[in-house]
Protein backbone atom coordinates (compact mmCIF):
# COMPACT_ATOMS: atom_id res chain seq x y z
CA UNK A 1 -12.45 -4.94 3.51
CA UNK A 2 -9.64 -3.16 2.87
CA UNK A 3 -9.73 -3.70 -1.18
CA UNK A 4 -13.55 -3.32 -0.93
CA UNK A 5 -13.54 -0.40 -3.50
CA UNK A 6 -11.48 -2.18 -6.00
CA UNK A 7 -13.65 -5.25 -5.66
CA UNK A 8 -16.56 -3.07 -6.23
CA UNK A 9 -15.06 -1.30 -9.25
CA UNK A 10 -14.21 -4.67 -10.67
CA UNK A 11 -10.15 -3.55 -11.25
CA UNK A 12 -7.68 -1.70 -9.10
CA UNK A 13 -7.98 2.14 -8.80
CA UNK A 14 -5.37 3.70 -10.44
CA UNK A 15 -3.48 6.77 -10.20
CA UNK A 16 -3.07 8.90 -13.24
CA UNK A 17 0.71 8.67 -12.93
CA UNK A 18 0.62 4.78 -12.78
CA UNK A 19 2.02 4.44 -16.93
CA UNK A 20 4.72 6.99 -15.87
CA UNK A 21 6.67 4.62 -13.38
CA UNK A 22 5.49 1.12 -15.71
CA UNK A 23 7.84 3.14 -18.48
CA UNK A 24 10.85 2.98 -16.42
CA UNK A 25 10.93 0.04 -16.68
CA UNK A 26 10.27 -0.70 -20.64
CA UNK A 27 11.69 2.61 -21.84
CA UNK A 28 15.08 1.78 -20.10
CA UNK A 29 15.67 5.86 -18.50
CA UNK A 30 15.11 7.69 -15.72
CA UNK A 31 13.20 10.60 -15.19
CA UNK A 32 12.99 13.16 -11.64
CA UNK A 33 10.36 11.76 -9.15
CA UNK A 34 9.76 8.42 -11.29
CA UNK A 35 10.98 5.44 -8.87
CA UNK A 36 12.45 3.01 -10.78
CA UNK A 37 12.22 0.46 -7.75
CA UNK A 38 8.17 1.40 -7.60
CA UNK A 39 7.86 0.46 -11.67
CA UNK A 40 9.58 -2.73 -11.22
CA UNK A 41 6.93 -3.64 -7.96
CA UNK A 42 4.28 -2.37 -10.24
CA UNK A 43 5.54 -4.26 -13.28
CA UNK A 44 5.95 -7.86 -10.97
CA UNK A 45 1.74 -7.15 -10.61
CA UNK A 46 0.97 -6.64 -13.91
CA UNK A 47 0.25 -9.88 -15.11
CA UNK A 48 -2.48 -10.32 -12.20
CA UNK A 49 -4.00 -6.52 -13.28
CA UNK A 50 -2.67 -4.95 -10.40
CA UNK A 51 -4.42 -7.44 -8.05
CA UNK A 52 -1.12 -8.96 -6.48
CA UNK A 53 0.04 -5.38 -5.73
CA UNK A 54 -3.23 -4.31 -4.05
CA UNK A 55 -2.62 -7.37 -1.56
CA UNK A 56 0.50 -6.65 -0.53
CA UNK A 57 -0.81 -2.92 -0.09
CA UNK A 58 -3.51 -4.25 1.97
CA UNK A 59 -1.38 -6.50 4.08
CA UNK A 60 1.44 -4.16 4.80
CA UNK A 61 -1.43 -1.17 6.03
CA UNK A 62 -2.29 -3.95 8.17
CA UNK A 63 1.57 -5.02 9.19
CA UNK A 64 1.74 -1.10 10.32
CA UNK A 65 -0.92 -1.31 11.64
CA UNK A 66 -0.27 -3.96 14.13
CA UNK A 67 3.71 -2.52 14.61
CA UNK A 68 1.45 0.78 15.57
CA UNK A 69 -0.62 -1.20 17.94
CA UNK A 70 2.29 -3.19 19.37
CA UNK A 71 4.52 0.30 20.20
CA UNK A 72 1.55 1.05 22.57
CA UNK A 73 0.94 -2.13 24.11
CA UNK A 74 -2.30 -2.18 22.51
CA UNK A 75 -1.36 -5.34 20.19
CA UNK A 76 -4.47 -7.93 20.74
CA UNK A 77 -5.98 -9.66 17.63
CA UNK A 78 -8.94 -8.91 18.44
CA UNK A 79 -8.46 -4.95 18.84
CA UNK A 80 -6.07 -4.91 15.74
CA UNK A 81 -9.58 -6.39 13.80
CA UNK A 82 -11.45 -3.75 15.94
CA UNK A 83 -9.05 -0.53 15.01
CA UNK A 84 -8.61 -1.78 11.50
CA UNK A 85 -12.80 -2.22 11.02
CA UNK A 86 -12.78 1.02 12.52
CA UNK A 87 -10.70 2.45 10.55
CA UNK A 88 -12.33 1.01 7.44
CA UNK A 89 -15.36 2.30 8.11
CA UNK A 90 -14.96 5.86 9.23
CA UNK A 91 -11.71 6.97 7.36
CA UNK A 92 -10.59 7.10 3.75
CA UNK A 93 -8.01 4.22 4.63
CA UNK A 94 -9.98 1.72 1.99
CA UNK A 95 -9.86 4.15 -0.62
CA UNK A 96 -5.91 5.24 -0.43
CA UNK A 97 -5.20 0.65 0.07
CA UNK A 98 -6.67 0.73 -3.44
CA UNK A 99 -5.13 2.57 -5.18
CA UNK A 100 -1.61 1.47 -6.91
CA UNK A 101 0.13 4.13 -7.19
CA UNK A 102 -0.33 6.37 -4.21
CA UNK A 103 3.19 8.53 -3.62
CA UNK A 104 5.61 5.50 -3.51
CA UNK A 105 8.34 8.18 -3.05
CA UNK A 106 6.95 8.87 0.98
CA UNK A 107 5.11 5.45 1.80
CA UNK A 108 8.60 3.17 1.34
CA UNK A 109 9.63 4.78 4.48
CA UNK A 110 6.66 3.92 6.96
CA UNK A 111 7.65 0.52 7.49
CA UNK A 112 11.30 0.70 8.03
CA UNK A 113 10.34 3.85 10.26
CA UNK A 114 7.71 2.42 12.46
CA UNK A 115 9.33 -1.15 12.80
CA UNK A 116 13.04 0.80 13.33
CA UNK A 117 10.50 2.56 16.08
CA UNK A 118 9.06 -1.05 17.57
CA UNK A 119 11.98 -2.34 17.96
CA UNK A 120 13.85 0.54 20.55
């Protein structure tokens, strides 16, 4: 449910700066606040339209998720499929999951935080 508004649109949502990290990659330069690291994971999607990206989105909100859920003692299966249809349903989570390019710069940082977090 989490890709939900990509499956609906037929294609993942897109950011308008999407081409600008792709052409790190093919243009061979860098430019200020265009992650070469984030074109390359964009570029390994491209040949699936985005769609192989927009999973591993999906599973690492859910990965957090969980690591959230664990940190608080809270980590069931069944109330991780609870929060996250919560979630779904009453927040914006579905729409930021599909989208591809969403601030790389500040999300590559969550996971490393929160499991650096779950683990102390």
């Amino acid at each position: 449910m989490l890709i939900a508004p990509a499956l609906w649109n037929g294609y993942p949502l897109l950011q308008y700066d999407t081409g600008g990290y792709l052409a790190r990659w093919y243009e061979g330069y860098l430019v200020p606040s265009r992650s070469t690291v984030f074109g390359l994971y964009l570029h390994f999607g491209e040949n699936s339209h985005f769609w192989i990206n927009l999973g591993v989105q999906a599973l690492a909100t859910l990965w957090i998720l969980q690591l959230t859920l664990r940190v608080f003692g809270m980590a069931r299966p069944l109330r991780l499929i609870a929060v996250s249809l919560v979630l779904i349903l009453t927040t914006a989570l579905p729409w930021l999951a599909r989208q591809t390019s969403r601030c790389p710069d500040s999300s590559h940082g969550r996971p490393a935080a929160t499991a650096s977090r779950s683990a102390g």
